[in-house]
Protein backbone atom coordinates (compact mmCIF):
# COMPACT_ATOMS: atom_id res chain seq x y z
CA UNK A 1 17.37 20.37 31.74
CA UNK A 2 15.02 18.86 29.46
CA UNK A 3 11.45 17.38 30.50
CA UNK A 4 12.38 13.82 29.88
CA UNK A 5 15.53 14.38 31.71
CA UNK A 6 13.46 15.89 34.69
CA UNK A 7 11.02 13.30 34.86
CA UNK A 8 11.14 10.16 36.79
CA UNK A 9 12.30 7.33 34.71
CA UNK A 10 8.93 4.95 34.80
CA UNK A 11 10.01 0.87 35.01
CA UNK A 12 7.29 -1.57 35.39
CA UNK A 13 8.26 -4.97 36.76
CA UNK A 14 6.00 -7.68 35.90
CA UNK A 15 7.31 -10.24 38.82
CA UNK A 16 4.92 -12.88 41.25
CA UNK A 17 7.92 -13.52 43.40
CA UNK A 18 8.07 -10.81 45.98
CA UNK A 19 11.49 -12.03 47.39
CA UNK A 20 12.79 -10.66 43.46
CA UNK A 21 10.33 -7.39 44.01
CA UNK A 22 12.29 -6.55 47.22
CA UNK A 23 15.54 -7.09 45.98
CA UNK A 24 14.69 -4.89 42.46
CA UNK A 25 13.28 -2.19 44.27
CA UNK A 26 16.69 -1.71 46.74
CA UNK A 27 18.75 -2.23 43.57
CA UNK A 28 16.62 0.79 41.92
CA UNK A 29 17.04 3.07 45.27
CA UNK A 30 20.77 2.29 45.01
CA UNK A 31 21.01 3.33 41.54
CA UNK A 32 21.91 7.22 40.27
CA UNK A 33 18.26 8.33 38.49
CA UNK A 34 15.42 8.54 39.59
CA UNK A 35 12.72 6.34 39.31
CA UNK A 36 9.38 5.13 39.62
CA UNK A 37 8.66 1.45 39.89
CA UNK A 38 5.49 0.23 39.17
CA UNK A 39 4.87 -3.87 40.06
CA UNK A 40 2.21 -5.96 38.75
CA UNK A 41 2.38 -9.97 39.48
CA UNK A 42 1.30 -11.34 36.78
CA UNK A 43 0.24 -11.46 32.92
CA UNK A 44 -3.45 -9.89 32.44
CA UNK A 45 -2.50 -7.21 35.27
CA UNK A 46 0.93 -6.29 32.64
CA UNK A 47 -1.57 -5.60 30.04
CA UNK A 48 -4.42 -4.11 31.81
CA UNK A 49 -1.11 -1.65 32.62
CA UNK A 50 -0.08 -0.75 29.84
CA UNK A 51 -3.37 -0.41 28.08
CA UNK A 52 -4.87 1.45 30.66
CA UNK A 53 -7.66 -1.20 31.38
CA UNK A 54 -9.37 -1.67 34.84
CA UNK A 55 -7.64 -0.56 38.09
CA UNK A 56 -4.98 1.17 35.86
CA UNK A 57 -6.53 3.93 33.84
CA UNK A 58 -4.28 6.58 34.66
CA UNK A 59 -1.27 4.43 34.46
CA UNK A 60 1.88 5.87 32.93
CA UNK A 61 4.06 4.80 29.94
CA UNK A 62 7.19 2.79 30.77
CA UNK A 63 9.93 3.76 29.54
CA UNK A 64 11.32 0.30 30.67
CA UNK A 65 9.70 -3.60 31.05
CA UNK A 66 11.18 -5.93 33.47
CA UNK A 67 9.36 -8.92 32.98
CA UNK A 68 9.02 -12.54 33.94
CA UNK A 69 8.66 -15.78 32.19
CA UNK A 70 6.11 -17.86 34.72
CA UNK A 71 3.68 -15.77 35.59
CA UNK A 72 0.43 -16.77 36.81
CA UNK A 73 -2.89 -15.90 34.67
CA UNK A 74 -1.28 -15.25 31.29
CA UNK A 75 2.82 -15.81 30.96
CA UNK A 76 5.40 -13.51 30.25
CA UNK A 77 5.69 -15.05 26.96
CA UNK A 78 2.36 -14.36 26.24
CA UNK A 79 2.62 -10.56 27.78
CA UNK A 80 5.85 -10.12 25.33
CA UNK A 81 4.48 -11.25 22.15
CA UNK A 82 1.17 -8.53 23.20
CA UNK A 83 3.43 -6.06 23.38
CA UNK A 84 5.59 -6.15 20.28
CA UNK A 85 2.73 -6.51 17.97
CA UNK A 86 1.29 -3.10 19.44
CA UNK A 87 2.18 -0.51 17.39
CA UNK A 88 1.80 1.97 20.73
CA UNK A 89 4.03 -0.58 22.44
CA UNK A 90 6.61 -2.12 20.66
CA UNK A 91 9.36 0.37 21.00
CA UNK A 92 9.14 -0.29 25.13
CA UNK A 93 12.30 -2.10 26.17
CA UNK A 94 11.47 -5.07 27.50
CA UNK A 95 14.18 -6.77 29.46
CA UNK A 96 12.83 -10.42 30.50
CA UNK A 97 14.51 -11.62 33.79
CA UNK A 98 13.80 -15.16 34.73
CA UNK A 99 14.88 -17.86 36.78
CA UNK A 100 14.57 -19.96 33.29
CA UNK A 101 18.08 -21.21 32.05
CA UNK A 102 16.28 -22.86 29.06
CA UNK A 103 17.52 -22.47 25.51
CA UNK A 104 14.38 -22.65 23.87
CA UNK A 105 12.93 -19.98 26.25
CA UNK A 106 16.15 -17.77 24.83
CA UNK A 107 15.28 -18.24 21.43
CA UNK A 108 11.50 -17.83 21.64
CA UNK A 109 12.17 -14.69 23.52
CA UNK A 110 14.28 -13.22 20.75
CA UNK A 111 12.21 -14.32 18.38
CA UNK A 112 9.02 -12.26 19.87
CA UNK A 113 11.38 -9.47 20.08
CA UNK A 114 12.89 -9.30 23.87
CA UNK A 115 15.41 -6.56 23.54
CA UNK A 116 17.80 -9.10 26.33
CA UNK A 117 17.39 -11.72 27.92
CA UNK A 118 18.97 -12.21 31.66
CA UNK A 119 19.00 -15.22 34.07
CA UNK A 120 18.21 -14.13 37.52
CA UNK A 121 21.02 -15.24 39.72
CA UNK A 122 20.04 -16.62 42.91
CA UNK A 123 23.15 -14.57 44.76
CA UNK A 124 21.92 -11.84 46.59
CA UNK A 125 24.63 -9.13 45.51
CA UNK A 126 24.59 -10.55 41.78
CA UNK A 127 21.10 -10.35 41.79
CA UNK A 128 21.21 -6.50 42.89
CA UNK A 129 24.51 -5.77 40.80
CA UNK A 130 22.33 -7.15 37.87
CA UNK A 131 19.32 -4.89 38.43
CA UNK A 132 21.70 -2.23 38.86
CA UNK A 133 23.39 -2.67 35.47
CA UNK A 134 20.16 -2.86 33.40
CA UNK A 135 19.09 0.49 34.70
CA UNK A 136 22.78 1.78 33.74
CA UNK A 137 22.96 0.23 30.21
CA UNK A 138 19.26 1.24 29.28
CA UNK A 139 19.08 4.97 31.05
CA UNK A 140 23.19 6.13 30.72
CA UNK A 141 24.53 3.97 27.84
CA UNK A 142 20.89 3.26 25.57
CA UNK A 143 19.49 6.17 23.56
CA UNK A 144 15.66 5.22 23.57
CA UNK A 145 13.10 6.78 21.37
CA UNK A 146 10.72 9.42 23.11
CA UNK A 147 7.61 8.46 24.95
């Protein structure tokens, strides 16, 4: 078995609502790999994650973003565009799950690079079977670069 293989898969969710944390962290125990979910609630904690700023020096590399549009200190629109124009960050899926049904939030989301785009649904078993898909597609289907 390879290292990567061996290793925990490392998601960070970037989510205020802790209803959604709850329900994302069952779907991940439900799932077939193993994983590590890290949770931050909002904007400026996201990127003192990933670059290893403040209370997060030793903070690992996702290998996957699940990340909100309203977020409270600096929005997930904000956190996206940060990421894709960081060389060390840019190849990091970053799935954005919102409660937003709004087509211009689609299209700016594309447009700063969101590898998908998902509306939460407010069903309690869609919401899990959704979670439970995204770690399918991006850790079975999805061949990802290495960390």
């Amino acid at each position: 078995m390879s290292e990567a293989a061996a290793r925990p898969v490392e998601i960070l969710l970037v989510e205020d609502n802790e209803g959604d944390v709850r329900l994302t962290r069952e779907a991940l125990r439900e799932g077939h790999l193993r994983n590590r979910l890290h949770v931050v609630e909002d904007g400026e904690r996201a990127l003192d994650f990933l670059f290893r700023r403040g209370d997060y020096p030793d903070a690992p590399r996702p290998d996957l973003i699940l990340l909100d549009l309203n977020l409270p200190r600096r929005d997930g629109r904000e956190v996206l565009a940060e990421i894709k124009t960081d060389p060390s960050l840019k190849r990091i899926p970053v799935v954005v799950l919102t409660t937003s049904r709004a087509e211009e939030d689609l299209v700016r989301m594309y447009d700063l690079h969101a590898n998908c785009f998902i509306s939460k649904p407010v069903d309690f078993d869609q919401f899990i079977q959704v979670v439970k898909t995204i770690e399918n597609f991006w850790f079975t289907i999805v061949v990802l670069p290495p960390v």
